[in-house]
C-alpha atoms as a PDB file:
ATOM      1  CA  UNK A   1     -22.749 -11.262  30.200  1.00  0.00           C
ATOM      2  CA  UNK A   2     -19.340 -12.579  31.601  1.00  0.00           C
ATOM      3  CA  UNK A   3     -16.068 -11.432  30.721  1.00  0.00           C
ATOM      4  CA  UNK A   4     -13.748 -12.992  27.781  1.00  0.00           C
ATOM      5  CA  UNK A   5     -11.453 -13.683  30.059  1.00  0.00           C
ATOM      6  CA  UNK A   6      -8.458 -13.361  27.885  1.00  0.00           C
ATOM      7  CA  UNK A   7      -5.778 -12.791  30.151  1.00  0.00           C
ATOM      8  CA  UNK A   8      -5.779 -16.123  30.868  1.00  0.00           C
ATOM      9  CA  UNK A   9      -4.511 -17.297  27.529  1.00  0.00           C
ATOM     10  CA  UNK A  10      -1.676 -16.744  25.674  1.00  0.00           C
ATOM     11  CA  UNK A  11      -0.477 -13.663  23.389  1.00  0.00           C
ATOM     12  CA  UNK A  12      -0.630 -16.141  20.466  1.00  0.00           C
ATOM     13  CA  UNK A  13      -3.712 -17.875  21.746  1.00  0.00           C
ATOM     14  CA  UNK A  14      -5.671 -14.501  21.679  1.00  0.00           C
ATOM     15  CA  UNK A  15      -3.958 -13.301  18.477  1.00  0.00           C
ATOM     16  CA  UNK A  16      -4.967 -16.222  16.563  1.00  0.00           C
ATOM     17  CA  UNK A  17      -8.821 -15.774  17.675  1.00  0.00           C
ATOM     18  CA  UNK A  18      -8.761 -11.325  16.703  1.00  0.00           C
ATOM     19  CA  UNK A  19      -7.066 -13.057  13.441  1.00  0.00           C
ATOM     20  CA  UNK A  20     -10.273 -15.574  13.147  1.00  0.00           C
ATOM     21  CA  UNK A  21     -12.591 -12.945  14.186  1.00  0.00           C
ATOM     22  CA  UNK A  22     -11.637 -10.586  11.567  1.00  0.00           C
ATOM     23  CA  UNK A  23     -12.619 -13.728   8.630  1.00  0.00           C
ATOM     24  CA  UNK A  24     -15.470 -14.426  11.200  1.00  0.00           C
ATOM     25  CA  UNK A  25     -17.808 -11.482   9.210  1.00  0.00           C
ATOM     26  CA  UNK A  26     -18.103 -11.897   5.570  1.00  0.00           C
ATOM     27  CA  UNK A  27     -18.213  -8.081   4.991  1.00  0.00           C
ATOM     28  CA  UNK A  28     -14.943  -8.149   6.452  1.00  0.00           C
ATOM     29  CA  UNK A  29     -13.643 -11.289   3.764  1.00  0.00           C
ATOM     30  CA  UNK A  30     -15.404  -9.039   0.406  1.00  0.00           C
ATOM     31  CA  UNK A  31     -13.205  -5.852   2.007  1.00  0.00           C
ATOM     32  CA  UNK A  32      -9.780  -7.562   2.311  1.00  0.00           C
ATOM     33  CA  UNK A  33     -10.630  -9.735  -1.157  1.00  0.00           C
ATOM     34  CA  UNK A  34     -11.759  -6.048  -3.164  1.00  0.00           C
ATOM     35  CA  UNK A  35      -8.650  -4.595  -1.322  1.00  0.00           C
ATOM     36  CA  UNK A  36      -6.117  -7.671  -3.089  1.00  0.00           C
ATOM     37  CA  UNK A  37      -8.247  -7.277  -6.020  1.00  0.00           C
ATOM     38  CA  UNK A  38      -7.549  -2.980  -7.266  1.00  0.00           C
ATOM     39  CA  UNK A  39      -4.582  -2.777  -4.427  1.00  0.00           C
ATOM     40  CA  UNK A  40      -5.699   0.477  -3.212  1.00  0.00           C
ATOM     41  CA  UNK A  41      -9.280   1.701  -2.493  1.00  0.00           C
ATOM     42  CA  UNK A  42     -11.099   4.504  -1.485  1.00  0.00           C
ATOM     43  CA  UNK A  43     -14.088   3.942   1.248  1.00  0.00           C
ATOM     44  CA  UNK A  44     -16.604   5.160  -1.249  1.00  0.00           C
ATOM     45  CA  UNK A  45     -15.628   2.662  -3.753  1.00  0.00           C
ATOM     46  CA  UNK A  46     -16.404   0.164  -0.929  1.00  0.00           C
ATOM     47  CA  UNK A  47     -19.167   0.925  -0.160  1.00  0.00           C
ATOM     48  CA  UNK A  48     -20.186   0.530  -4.063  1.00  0.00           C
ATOM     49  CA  UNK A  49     -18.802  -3.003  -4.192  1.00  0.00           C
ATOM     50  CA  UNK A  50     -20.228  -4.379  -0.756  1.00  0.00           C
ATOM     51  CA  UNK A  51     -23.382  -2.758  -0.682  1.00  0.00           C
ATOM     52  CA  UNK A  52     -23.403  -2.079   2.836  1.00  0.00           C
ATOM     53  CA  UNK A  53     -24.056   1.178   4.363  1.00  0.00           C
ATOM     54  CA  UNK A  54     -21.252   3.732   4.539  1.00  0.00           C
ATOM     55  CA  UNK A  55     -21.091   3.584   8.571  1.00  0.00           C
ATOM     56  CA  UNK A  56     -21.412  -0.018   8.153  1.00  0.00           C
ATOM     57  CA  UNK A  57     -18.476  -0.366   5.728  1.00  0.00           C
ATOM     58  CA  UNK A  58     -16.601   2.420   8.592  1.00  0.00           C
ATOM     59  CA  UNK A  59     -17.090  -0.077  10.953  1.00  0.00           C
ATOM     60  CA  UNK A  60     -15.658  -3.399   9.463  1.00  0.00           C
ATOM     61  CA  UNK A  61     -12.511  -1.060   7.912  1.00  0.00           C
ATOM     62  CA  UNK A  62     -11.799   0.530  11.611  1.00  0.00           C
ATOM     63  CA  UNK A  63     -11.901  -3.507  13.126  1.00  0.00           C
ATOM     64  CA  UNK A  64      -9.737  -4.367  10.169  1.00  0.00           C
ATOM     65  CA  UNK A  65      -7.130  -1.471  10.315  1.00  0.00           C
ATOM     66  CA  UNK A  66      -7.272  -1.950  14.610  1.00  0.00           C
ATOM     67  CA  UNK A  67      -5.995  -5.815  13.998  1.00  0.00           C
ATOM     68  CA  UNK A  68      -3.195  -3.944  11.362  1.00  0.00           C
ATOM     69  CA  UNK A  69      -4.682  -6.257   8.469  1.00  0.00           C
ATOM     70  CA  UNK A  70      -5.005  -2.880   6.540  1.00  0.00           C
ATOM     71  CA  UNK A  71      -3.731   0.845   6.332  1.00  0.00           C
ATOM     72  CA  UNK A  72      -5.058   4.032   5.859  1.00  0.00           C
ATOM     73  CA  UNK A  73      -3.951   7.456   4.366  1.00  0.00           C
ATOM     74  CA  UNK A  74      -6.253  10.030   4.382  1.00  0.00           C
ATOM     75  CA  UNK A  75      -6.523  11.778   1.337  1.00  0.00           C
ATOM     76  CA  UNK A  76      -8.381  15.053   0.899  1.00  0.00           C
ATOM     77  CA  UNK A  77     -12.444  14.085   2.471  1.00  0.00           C
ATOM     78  CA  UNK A  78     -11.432  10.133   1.658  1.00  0.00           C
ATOM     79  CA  UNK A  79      -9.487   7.692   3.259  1.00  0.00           C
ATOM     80  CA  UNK A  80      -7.438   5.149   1.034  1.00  0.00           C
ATOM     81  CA  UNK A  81      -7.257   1.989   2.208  1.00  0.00           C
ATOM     82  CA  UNK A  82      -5.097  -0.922   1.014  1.00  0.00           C
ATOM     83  CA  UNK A  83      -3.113  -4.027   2.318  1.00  0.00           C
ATOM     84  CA  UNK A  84      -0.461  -4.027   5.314  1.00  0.00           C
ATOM     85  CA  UNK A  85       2.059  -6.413   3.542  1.00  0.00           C
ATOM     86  CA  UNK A  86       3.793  -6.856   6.342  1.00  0.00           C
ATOM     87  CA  UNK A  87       0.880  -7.916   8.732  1.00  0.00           C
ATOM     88  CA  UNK A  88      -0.523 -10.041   6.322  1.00  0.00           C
ATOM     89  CA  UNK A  89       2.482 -12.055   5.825  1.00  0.00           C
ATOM     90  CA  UNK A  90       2.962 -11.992   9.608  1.00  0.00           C
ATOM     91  CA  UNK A  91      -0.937 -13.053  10.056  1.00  0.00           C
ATOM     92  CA  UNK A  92      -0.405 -15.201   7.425  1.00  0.00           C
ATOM     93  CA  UNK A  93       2.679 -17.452   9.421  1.00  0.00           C
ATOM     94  CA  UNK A  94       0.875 -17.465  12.568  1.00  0.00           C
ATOM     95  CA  UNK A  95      -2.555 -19.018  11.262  1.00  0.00           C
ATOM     96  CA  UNK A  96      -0.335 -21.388   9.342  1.00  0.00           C
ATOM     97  CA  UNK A  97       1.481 -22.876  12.067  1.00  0.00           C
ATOM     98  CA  UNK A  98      -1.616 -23.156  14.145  1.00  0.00           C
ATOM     99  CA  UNK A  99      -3.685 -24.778  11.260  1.00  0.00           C
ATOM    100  CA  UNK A 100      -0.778 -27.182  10.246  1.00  0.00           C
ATOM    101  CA  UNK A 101      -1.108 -28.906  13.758  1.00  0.00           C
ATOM    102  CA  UNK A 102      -1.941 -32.794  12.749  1.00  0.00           C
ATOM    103  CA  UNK A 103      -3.734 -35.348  15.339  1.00  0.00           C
ATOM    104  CA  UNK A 104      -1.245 -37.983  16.284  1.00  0.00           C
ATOM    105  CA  UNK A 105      -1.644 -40.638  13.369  1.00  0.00           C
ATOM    106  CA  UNK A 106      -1.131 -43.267  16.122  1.00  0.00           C
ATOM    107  CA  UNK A 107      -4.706 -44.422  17.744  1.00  0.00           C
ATOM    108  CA  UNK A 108      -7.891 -43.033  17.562  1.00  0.00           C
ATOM    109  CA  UNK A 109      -8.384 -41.493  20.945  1.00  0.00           C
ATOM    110  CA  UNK A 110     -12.219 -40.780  20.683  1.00  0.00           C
END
């Protein structure tokens, strides 16, 4: 298998593909939409409203929290998880200005 090679892009070219690969899983999309949804959640409860197994539901959180989409506090056995604010709104201006590029109106170049 050959390497990503992600070096040779940008710091904004590889942030905006972690930021796609993190809505690339749909697992991933149900967490962050439960997690806007009650504002605070416990893994447990997750795993209830996915239906995915409890490693499973581990694994999409850690990938999620990694990327700062998410934080954790560890309470007791449980981990609560809820919402970075600030990341998302950060996330949330870079995928913007990347998906608010237009095509030059001018000629149809293809």
């Amino acid at each position: 298998m050959g390497l990503a090679k992600t070096e040779i892009f940008t710091d904004r070219q590889n942030q905006i593909a972690l930021f796609a690969k993190a809505f690339g899983h749909p697992a991933r999309v149900a967490i962050l939409q439960h997690l806007f949804k009650i504002n605070a959640c416990i893994c447990g409860d997750l795993v209830d409203e996915i239906g995915l197994a409890q490693p499973t539901i581990s694994q999409h959180l850690k990938e999620l929290k990694q990327l700062g989409l998410i934080k954790g506090n560890v309470e007791g056995t449980s981990v609560c998880y809820c919402i970075d604010n600030e990341s998302w709104t950060g996330m949330k201006e870079t995928m913007l200005e990347f998906l608010n590029q237009d095509i030059s109106k001018k000629e149809d170049c293809c």
